[in-house]
Protein backbone atom coordinates (compact mmCIF):
# COMPACT_ATOMS: atom_id res chain seq x y z
CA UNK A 1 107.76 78.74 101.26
CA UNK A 2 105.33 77.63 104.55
CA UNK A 3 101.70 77.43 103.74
CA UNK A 4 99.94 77.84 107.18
CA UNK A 5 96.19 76.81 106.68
CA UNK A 6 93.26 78.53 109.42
CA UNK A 7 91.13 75.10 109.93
CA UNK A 8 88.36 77.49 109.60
CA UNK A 9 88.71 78.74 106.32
CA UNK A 10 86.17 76.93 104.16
CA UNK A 11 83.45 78.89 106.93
CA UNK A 12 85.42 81.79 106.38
CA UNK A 13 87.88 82.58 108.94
CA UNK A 14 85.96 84.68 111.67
CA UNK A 15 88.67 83.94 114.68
CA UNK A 16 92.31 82.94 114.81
CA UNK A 17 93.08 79.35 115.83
CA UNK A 18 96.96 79.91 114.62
CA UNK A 19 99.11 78.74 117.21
CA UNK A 20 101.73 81.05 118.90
CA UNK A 21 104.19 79.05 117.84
CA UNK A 22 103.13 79.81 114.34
CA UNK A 23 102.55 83.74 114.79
CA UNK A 24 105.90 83.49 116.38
CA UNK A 25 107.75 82.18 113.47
CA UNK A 26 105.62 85.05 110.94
CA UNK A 27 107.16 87.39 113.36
CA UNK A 28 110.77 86.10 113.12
CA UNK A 29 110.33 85.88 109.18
CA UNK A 30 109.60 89.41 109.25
CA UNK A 31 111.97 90.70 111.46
CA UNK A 32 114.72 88.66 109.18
CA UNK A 33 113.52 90.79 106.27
CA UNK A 34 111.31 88.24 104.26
CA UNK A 35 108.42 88.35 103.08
CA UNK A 36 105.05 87.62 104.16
CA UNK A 37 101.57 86.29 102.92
CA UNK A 38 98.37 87.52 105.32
CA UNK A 39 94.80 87.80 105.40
CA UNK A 40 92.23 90.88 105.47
CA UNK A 41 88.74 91.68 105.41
CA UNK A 42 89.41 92.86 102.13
CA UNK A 43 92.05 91.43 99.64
CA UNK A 44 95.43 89.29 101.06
CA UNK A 45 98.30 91.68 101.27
CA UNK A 46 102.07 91.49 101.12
CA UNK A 47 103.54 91.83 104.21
CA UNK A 48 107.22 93.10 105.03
CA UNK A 49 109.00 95.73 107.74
CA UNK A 50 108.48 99.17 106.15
CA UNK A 51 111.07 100.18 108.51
CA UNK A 52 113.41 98.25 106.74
CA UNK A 53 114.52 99.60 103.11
CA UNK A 54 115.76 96.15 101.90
CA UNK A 55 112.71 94.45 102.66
CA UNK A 56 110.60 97.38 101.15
CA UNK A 57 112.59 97.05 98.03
CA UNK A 58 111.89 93.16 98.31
CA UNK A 59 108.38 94.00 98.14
CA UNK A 60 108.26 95.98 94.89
CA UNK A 61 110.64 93.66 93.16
CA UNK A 62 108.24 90.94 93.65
CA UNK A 63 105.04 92.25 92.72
CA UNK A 64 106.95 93.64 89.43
CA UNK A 65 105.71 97.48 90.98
CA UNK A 66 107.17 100.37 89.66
CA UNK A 67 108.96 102.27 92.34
CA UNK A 68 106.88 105.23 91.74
CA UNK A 69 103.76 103.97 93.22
CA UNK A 70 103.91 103.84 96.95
CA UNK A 71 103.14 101.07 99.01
CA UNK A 72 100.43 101.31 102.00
CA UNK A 73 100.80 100.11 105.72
CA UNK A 74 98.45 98.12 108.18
CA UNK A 75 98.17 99.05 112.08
CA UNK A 76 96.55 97.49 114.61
CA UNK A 77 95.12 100.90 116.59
CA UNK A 78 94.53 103.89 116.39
CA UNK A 79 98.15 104.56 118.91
CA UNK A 80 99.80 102.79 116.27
CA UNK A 81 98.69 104.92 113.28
CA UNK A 82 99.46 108.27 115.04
CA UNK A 83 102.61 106.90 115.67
CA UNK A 84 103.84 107.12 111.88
CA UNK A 85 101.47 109.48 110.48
CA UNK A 86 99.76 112.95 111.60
CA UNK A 87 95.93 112.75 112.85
CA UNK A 88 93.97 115.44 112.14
CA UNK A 89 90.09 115.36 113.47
CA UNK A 90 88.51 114.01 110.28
CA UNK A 91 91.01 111.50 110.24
CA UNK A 92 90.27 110.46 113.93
CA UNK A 93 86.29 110.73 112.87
CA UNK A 94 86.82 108.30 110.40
CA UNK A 95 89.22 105.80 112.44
CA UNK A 96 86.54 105.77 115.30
CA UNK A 97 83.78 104.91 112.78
CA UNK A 98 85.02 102.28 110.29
CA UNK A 99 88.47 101.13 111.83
CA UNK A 100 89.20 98.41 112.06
CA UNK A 101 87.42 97.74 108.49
CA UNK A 102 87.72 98.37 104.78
CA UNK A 103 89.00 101.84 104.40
CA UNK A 104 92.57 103.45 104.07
CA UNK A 105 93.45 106.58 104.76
CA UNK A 106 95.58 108.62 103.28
CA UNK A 107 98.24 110.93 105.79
CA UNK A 108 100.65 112.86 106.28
CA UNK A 109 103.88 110.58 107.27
CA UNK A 110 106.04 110.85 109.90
CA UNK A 111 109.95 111.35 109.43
CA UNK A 112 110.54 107.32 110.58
CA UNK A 113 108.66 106.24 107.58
CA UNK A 114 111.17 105.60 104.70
CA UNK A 115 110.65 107.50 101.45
CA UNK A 116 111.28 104.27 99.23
CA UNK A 117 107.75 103.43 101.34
CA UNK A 118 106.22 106.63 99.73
CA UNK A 119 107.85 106.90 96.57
CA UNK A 120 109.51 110.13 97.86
CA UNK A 121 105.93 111.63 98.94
CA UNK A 122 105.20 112.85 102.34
CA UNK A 123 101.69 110.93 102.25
CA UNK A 124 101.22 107.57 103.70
CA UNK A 125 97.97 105.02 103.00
CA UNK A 126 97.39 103.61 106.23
CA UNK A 127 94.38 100.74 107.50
CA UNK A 128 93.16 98.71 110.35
CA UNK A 129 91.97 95.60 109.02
CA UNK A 130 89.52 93.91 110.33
CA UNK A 131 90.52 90.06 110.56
CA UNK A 132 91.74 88.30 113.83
CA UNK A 133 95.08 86.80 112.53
CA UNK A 134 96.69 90.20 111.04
CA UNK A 135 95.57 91.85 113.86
CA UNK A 136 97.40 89.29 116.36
CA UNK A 137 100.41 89.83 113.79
CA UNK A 138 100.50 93.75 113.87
CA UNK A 139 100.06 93.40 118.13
CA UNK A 140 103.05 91.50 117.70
CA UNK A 141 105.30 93.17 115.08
CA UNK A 142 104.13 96.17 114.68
CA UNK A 143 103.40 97.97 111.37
CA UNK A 144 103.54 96.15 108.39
CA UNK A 145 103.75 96.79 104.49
CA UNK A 146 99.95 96.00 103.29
CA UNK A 147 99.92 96.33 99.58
CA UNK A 148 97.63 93.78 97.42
CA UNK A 149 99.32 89.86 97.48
CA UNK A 150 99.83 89.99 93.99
CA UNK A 151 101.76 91.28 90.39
CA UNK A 152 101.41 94.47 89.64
CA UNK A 153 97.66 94.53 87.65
CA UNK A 154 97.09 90.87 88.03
CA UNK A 155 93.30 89.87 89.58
CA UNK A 156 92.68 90.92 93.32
CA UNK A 157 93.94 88.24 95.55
CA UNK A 158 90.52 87.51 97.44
CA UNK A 159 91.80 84.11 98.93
CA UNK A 160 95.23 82.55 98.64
CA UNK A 161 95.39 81.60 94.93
CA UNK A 162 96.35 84.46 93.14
CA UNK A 163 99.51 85.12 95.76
CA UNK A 164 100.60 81.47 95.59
CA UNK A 165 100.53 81.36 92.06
CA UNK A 166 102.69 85.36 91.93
CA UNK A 167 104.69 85.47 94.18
CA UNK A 168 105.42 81.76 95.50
CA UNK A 169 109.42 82.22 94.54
CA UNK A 170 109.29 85.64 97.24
CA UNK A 171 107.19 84.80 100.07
CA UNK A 172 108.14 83.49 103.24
CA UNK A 173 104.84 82.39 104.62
CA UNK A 174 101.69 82.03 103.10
CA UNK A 175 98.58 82.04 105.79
CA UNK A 176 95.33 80.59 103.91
CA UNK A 177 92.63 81.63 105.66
CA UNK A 178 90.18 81.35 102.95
CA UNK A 179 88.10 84.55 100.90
CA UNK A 180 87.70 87.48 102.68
CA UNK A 181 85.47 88.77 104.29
CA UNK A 182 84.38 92.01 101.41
CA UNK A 183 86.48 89.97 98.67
CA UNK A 184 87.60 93.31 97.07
CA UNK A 185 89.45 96.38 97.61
CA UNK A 186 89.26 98.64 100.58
CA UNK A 187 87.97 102.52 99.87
CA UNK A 188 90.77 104.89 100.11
CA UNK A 189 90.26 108.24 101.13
CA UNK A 190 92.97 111.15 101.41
CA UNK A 191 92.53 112.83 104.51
CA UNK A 192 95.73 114.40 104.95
CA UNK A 193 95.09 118.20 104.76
CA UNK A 194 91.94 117.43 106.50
CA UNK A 195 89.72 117.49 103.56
CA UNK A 196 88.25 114.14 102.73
CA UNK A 197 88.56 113.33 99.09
CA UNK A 198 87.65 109.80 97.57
CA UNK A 199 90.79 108.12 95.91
CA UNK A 200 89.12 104.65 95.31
CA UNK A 201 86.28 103.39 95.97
CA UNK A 202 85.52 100.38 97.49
CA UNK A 203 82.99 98.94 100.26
CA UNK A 204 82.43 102.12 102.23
CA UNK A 205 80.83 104.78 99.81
CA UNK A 206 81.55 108.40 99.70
CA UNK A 207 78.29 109.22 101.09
CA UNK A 208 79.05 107.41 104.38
CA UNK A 209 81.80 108.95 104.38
CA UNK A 210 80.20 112.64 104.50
CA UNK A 211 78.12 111.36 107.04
CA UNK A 212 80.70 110.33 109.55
CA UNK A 213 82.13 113.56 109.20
CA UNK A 214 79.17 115.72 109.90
């Protein structure tokens, strides 16, 4: 397991001084199928190909998830999401307003997202964090698995600890780039008949919510 360290992290990391070099090795780890450690604005997630079934799988087994909970995805843009899932106008409302940034949305998938992904459902949580390094990543790759960095129910993973300590024996990569930025769990909203309903809540409250829709 690599532990690649942002010098800025004790500031908290608010630009990405991670060499190419590095991001290209993260990419080649991922395109091999392993696992990998990253950053948000949020909590650190659990990166992998959710193209791949294998590596999907990989995920799940190492957080100890049960199959039947599905596993969200980050994207980079707004081209990216709409390339996996179905936009409706709320949903593009709410991308314009607090993308990138601590919400996920819950849509309708496409047919090239897997159903392990899903857990068989034909809804797909989908976000645009907001942190330099993961967004350089998902320019790069493409989308990526971005489920919590952690076992199943164990604390939120709001720096490096908690994933280093879980799931050390899995990971490819681990990039440290200190807390995050909201140090807890994005808002997720299901948007995917059009009608926005609050899942979770999280940094961005409901009532903002019905604003940017208005």
């Amino acid at each position: 397991m690599k532990l690649i360290k942002c010098a800025d992290r004790k500031g908290g990391c608010k630009k990405c001084d991670l060499s190419e070099k590095e991001l290209d090795e993260i990419v080649a780890a991922l395109k091999a199928g392993e696992l990998v450690v990253f950053p948000t604005d949020t909590l650190y997630g659990l990166g992998a190909d959710p193209f791949n079934e294998n590596s999907v799988k990989k995920v799940f087994v190492a957080k100890n998830r049960p199959f039947d909970m599905p596993l969200s995805m980050a994207v980079s843009n707004e081209k990216m999401m709409e390339s996996v899932a179905v936009l409706n106008e709320n949903a593009r409302k709410i991308i314009r307003k607090f993308m990138p940034g601590p919400i996920t949305l819950l849509l309708t998938k496409k047919p090239s997202i897997p159903d392990m992904l899903t857990s068989g459902t034909n809804v797909v949580g989908i976000r645009i964090p907001d942190h330099p390094f993961t967004l350089r990543l998902i320019d790069r790759f493409g989308p990526i698995t971005a489920t919590s960095a952690n076992m199943h129910s164990h604390k939120d993973p709001v720096d490096s600890v908690m994933p280093l300590k879980d799931l050390k024996g899995h990971i490819h990569t681990c990039v440290d780039c200190g807390k995050t930025k909201y140090a807890e769990p994005s808002t997720i909203v299901d948007i995917s008949d059009g009608a926005a309903e609050l899942i979770r809540k999280g940094v961005i409250s409901q009532e903002e919510i019905e604003n940017a829709l208005r």
